[in-house]
PDB file of N, CA and C in Angstrom:
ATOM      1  N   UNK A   1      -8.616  -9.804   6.699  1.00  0.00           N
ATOM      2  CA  UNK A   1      -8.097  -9.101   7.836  1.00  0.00           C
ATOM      3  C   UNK A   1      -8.223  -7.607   7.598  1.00  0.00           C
ATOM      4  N   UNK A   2      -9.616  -6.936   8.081  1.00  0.00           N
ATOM      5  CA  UNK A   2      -9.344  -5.841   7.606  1.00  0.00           C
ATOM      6  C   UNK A   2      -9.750  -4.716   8.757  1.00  0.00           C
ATOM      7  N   UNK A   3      -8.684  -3.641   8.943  1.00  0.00           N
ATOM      8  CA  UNK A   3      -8.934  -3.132   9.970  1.00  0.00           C
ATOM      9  C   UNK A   3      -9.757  -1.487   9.764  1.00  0.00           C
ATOM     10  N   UNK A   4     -10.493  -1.461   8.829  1.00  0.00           N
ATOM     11  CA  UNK A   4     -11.136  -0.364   8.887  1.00  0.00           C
ATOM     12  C   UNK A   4     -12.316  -0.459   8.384  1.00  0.00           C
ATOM     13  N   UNK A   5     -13.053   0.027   8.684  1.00  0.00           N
ATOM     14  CA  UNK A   5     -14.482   0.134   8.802  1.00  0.00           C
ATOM     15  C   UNK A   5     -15.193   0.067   7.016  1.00  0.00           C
ATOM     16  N   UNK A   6     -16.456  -0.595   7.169  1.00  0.00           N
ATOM     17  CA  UNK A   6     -17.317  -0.871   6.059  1.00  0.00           C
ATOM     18  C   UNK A   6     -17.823   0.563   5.238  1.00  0.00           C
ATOM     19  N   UNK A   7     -17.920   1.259   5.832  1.00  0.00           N
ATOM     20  CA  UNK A   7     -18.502   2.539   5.118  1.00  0.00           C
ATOM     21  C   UNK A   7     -17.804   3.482   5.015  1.00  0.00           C
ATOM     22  N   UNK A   8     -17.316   3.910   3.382  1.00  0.00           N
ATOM     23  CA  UNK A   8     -16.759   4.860   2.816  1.00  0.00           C
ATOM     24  C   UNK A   8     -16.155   6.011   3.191  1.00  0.00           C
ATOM     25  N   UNK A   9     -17.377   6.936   3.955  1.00  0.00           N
ATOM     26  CA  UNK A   9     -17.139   8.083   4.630  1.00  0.00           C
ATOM     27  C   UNK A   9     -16.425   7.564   5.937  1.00  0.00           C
ATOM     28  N   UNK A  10     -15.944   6.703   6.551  1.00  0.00           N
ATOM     29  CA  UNK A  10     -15.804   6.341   8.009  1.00  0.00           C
ATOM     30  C   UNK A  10     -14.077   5.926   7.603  1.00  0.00           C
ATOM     31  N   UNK A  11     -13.557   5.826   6.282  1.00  0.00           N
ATOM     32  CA  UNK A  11     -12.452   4.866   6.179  1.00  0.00           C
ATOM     33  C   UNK A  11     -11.196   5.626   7.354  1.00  0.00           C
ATOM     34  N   UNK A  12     -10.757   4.881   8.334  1.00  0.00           N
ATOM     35  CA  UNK A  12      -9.596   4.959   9.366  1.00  0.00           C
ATOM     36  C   UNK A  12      -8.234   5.480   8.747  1.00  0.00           C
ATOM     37  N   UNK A  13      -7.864   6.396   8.158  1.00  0.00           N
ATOM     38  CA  UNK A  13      -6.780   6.930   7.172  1.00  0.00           C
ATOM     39  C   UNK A  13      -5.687   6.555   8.200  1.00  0.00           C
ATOM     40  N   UNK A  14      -5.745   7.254   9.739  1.00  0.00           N
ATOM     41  CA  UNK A  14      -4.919   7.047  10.651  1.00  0.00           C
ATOM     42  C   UNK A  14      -4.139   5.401  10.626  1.00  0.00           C
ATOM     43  N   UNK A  15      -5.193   4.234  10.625  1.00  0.00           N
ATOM     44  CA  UNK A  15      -5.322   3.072  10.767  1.00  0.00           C
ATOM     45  C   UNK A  15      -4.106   2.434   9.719  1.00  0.00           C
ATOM     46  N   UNK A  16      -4.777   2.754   8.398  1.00  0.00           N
ATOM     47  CA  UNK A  16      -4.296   2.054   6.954  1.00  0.00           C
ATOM     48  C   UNK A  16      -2.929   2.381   7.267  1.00  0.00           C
ATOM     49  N   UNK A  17      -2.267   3.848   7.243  1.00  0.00           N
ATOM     50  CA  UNK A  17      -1.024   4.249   7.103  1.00  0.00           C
ATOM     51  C   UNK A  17      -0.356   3.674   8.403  1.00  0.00           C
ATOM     52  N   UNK A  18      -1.074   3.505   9.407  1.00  0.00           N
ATOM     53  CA  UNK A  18      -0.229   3.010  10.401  1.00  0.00           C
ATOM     54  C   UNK A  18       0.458   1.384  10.193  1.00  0.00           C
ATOM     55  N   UNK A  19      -0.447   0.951   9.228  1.00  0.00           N
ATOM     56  CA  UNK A  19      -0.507  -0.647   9.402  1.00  0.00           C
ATOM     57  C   UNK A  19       0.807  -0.475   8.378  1.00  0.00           C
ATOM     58  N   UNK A  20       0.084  -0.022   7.323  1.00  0.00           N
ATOM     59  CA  UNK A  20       1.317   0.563   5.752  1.00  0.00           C
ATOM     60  C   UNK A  20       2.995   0.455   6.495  1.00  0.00           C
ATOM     61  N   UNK A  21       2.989   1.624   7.318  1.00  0.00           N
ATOM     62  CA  UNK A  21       4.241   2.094   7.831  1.00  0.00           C
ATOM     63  C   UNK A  21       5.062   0.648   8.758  1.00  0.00           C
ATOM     64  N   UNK A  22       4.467  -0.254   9.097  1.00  0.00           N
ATOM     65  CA  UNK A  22       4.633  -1.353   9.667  1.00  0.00           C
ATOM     66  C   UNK A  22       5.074  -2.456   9.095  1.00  0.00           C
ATOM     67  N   UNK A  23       4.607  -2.579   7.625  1.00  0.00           N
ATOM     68  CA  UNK A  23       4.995  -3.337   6.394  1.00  0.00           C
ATOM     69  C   UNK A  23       3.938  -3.990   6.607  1.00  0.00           C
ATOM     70  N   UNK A  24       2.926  -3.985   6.925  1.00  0.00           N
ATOM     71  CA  UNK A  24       1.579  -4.975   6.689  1.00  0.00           C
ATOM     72  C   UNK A  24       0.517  -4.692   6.073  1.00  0.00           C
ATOM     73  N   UNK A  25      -0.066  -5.122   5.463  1.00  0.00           N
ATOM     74  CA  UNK A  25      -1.213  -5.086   4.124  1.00  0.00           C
ATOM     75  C   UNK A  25      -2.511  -4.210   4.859  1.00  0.00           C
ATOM     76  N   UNK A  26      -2.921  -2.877   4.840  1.00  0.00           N
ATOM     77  CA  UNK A  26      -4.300  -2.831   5.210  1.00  0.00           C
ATOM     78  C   UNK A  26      -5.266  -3.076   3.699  1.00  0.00           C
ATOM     79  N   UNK A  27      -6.773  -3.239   4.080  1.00  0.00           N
ATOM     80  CA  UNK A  27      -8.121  -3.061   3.347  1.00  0.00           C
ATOM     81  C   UNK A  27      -8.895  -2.263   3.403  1.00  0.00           C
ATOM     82  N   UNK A  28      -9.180  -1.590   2.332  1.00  0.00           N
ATOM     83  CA  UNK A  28     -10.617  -1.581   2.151  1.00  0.00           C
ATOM     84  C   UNK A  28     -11.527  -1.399   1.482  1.00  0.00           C
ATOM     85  N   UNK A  29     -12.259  -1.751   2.271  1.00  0.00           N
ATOM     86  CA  UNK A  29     -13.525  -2.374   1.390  1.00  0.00           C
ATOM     87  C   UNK A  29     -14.540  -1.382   0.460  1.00  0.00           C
ATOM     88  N   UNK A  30     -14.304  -1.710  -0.368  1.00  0.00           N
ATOM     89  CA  UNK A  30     -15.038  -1.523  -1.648  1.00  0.00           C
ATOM     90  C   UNK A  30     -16.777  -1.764  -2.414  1.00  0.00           C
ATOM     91  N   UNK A  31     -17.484  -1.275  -2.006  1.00  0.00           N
ATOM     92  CA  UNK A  31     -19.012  -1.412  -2.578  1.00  0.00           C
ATOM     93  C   UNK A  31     -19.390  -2.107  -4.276  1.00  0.00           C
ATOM     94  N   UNK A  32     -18.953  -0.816  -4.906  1.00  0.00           N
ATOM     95  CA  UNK A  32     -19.270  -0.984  -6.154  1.00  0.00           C
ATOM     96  C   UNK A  32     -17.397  -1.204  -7.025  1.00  0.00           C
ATOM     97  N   UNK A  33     -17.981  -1.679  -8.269  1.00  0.00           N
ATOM     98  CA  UNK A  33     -17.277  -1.781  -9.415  1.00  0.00           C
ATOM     99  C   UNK A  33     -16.535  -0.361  -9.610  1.00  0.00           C
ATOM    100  N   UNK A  34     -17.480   0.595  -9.855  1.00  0.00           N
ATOM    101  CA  UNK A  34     -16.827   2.069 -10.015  1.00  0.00           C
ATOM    102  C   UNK A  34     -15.986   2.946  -9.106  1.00  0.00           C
ATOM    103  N   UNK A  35     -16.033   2.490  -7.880  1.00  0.00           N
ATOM    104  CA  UNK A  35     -15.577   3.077  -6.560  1.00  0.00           C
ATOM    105  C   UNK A  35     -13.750   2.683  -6.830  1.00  0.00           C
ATOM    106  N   UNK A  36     -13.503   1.282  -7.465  1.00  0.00           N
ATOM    107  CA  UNK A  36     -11.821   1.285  -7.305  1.00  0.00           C
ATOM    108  C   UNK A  36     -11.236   1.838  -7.660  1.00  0.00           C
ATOM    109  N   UNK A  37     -11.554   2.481  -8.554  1.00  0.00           N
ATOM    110  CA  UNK A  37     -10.517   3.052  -9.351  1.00  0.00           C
ATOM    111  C   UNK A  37     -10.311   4.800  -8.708  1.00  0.00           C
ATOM    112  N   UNK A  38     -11.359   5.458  -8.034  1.00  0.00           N
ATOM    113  CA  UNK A  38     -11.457   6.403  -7.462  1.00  0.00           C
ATOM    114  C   UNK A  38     -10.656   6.214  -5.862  1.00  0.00           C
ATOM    115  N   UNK A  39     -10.890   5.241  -5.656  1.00  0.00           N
ATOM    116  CA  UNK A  39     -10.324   4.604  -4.062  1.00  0.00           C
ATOM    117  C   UNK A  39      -9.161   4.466  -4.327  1.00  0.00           C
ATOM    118  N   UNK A  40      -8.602   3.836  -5.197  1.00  0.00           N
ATOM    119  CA  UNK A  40      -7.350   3.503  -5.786  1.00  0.00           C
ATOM    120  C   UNK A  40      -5.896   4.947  -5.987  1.00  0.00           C
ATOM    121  N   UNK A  41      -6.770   6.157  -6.497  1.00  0.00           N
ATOM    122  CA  UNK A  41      -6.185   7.165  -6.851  1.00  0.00           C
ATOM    123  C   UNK A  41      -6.427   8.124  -5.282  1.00  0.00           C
ATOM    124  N   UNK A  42      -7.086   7.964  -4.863  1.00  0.00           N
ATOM    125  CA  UNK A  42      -7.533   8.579  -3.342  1.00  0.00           C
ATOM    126  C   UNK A  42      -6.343   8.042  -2.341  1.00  0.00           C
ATOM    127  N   UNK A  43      -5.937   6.958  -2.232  1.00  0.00           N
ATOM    128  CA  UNK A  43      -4.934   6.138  -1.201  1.00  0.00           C
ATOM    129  C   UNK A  43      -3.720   6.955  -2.214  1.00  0.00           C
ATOM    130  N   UNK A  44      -3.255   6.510  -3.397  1.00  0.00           N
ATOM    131  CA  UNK A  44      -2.488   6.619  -3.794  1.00  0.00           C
ATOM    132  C   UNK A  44      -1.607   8.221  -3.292  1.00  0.00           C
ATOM    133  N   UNK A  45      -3.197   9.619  -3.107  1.00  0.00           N
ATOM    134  CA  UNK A  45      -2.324  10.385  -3.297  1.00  0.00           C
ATOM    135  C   UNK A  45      -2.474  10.766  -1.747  1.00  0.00           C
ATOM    136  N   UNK A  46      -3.241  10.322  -0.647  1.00  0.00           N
ATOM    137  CA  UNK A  46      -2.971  10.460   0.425  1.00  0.00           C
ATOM    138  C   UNK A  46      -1.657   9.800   0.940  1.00  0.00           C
ATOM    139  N   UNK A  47      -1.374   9.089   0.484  1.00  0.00           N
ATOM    140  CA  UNK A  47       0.055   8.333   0.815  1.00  0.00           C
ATOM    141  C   UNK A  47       1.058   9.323   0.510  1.00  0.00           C
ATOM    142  N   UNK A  48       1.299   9.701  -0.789  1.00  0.00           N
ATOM    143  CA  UNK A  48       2.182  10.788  -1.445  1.00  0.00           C
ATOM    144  C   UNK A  48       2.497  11.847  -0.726  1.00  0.00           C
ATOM    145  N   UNK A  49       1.431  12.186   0.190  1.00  0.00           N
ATOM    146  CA  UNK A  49       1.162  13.687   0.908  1.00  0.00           C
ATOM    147  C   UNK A  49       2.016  12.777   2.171  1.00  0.00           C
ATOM    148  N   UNK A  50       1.823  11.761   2.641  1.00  0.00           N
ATOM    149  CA  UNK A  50       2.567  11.474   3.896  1.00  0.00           C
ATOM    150  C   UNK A  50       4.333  10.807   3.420  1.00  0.00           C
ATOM    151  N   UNK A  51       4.607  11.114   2.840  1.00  0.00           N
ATOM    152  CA  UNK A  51       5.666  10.777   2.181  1.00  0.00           C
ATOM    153  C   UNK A  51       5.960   8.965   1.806  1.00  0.00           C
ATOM    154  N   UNK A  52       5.136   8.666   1.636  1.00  0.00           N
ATOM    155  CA  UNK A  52       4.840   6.683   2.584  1.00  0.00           C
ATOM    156  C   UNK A  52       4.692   6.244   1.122  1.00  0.00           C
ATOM    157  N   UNK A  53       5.531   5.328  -0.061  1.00  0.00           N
ATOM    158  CA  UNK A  53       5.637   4.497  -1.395  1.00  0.00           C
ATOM    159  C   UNK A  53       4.253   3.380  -1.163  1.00  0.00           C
ATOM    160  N   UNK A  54       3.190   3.057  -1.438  1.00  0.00           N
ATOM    161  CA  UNK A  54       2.477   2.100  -1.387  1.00  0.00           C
ATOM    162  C   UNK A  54       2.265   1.572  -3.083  1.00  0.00           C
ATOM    163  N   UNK A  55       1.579   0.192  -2.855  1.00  0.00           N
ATOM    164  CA  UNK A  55       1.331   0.055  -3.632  1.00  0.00           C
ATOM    165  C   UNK A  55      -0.212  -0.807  -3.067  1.00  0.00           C
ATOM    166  N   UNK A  56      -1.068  -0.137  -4.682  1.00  0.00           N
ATOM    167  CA  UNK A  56      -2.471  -0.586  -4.413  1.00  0.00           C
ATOM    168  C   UNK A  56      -2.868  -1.724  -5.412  1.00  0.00           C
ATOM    169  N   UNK A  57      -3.534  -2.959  -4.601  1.00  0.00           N
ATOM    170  CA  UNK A  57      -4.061  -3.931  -5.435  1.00  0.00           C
ATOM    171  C   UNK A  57      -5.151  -4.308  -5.488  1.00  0.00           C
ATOM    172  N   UNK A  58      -6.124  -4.203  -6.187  1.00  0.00           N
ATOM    173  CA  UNK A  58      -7.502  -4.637  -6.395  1.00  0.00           C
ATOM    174  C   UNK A  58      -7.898  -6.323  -5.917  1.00  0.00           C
ATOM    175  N   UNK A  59      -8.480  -6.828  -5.116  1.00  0.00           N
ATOM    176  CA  UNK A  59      -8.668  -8.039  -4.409  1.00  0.00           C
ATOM    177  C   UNK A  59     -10.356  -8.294  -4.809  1.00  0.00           C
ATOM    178  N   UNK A  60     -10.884  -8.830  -4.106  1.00  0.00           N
ATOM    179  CA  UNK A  60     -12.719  -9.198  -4.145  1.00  0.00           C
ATOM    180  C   UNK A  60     -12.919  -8.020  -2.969  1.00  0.00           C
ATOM    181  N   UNK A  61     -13.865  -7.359  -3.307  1.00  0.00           N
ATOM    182  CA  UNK A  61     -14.773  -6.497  -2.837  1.00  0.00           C
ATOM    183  C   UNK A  61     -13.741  -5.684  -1.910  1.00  0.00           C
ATOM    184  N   UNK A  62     -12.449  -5.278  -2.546  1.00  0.00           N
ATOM    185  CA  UNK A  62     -11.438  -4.696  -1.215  1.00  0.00           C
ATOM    186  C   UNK A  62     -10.712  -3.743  -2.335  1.00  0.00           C
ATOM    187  N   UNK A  63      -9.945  -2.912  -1.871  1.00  0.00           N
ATOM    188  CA  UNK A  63      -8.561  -2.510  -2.220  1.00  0.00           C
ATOM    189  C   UNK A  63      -7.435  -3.080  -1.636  1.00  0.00           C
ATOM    190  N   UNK A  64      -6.528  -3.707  -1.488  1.00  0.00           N
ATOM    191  CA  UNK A  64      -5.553  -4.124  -0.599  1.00  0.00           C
ATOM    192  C   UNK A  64      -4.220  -2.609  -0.755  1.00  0.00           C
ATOM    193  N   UNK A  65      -3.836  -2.451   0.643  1.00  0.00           N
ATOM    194  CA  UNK A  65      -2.839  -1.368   0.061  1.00  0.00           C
ATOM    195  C   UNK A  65      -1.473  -1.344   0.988  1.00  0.00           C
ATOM    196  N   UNK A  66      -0.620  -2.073  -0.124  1.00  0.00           N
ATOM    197  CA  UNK A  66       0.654  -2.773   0.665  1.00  0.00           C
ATOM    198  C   UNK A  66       2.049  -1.669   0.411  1.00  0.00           C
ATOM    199  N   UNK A  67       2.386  -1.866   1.341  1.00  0.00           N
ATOM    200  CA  UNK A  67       4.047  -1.159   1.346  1.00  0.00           C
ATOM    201  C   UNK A  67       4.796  -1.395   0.239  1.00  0.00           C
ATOM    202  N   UNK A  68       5.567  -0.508  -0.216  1.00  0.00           N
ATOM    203  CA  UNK A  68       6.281  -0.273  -1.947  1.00  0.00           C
ATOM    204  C   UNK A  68       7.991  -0.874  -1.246  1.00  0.00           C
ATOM    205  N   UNK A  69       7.955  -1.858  -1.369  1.00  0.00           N
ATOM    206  CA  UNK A  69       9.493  -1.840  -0.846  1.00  0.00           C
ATOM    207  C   UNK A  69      10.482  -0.951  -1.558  1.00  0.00           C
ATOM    208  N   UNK A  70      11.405  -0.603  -0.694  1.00  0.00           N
ATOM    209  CA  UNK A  70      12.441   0.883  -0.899  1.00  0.00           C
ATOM    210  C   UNK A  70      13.439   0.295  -1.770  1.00  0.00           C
ATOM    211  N   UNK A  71      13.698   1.433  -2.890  1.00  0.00           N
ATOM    212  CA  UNK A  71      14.619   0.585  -3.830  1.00  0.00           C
ATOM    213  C   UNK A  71      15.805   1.504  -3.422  1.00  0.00           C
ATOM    214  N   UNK A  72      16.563   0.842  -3.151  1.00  0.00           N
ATOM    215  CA  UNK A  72      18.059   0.836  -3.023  1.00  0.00           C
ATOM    216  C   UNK A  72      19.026   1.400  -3.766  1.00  0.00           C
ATOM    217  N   UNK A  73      19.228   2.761  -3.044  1.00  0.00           N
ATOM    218  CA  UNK A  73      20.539   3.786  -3.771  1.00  0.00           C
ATOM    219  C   UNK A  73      21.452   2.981  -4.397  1.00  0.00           C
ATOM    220  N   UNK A  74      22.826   3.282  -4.098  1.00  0.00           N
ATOM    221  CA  UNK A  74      23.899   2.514  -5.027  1.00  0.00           C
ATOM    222  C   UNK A  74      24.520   1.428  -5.008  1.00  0.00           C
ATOM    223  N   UNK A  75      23.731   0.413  -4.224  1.00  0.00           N
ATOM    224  CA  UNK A  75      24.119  -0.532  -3.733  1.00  0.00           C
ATOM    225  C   UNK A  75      24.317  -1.738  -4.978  1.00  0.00           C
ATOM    226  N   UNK A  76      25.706  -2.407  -5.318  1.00  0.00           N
ATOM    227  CA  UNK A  76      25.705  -3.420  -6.248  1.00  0.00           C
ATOM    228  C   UNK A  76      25.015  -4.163  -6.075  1.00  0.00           C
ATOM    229  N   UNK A  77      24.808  -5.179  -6.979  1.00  0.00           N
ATOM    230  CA  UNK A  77      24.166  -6.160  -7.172  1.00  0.00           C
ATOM    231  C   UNK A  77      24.844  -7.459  -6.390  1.00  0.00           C
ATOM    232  N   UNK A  78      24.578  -8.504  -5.894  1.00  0.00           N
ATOM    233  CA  UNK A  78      25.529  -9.315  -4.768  1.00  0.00           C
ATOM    234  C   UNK A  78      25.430 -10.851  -5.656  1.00  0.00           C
ATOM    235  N   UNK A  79      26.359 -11.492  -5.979  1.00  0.00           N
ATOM    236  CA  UNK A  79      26.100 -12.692  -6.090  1.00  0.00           C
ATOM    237  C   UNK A  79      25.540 -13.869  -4.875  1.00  0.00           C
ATOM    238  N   UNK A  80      25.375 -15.409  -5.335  1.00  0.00           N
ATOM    239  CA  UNK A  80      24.679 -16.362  -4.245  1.00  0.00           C
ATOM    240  C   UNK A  80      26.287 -16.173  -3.260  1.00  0.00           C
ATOM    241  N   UNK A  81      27.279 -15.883  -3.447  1.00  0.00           N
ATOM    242  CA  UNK A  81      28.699 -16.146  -2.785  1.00  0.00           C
ATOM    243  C   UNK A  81      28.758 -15.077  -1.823  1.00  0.00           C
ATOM    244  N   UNK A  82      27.770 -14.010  -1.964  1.00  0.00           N
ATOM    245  CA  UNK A  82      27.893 -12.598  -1.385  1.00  0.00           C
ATOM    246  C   UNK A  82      29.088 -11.782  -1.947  1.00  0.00           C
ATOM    247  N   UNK A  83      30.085 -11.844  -2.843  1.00  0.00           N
ATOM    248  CA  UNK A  83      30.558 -11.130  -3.852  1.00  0.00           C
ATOM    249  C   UNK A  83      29.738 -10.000  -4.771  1.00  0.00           C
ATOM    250  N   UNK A  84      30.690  -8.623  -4.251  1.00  0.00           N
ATOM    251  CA  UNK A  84      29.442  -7.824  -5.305  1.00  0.00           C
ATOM    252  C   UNK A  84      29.737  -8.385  -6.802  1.00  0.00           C
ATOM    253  N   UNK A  85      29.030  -7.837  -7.892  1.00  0.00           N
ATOM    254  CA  UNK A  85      29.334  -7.885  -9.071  1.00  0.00           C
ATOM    255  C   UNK A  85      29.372  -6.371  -9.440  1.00  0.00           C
ATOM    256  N   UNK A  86      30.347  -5.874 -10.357  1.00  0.00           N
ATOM    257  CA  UNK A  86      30.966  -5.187 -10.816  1.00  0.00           C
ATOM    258  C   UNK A  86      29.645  -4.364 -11.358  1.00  0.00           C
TER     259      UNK A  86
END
């Protein structure tokens, strides 16, 4: 399911972060072996600049780049009873 385009120079930045901000997984697609790790650090810090937590996962011939779920200020820990714990 991937909503942005095959070629490098063309990638939909608008697209990815929109999908990101939604909680749904965007792609993309990836050519070579050497390209992930550059693609990888490229999302990472365009995200940073939009204030948006992602996290990036290497798939077959993709980057996948999914929403960082928000970790939670001071909130206790809850037992199965819904009782906080101390």
């Amino acid at each position: 399911m991937s909503d942005v385009p095959d070629d490098d120079d063309d990638v939909d930045w608008k697209a990815i972060f929109s999908l990101v901000r939604q909680g749904k997984t965007a792609e993309i697609p990836i050519a070579n072996e050497r390209e992930y790790a550059r693609w990888a650090k490229q999302v990472t810090k365009r995200a940073e600049r939009r204030g948006i937590a992602v996290e990036v996962n290497r798939g077959l011939a993709v980057l996948r780049v999914e929403p960082r779920p928000a970790v939670a200020g001071n909130v206790g820990a809850q037992t199965s009873s819904g009782e906080a714990e101390p």
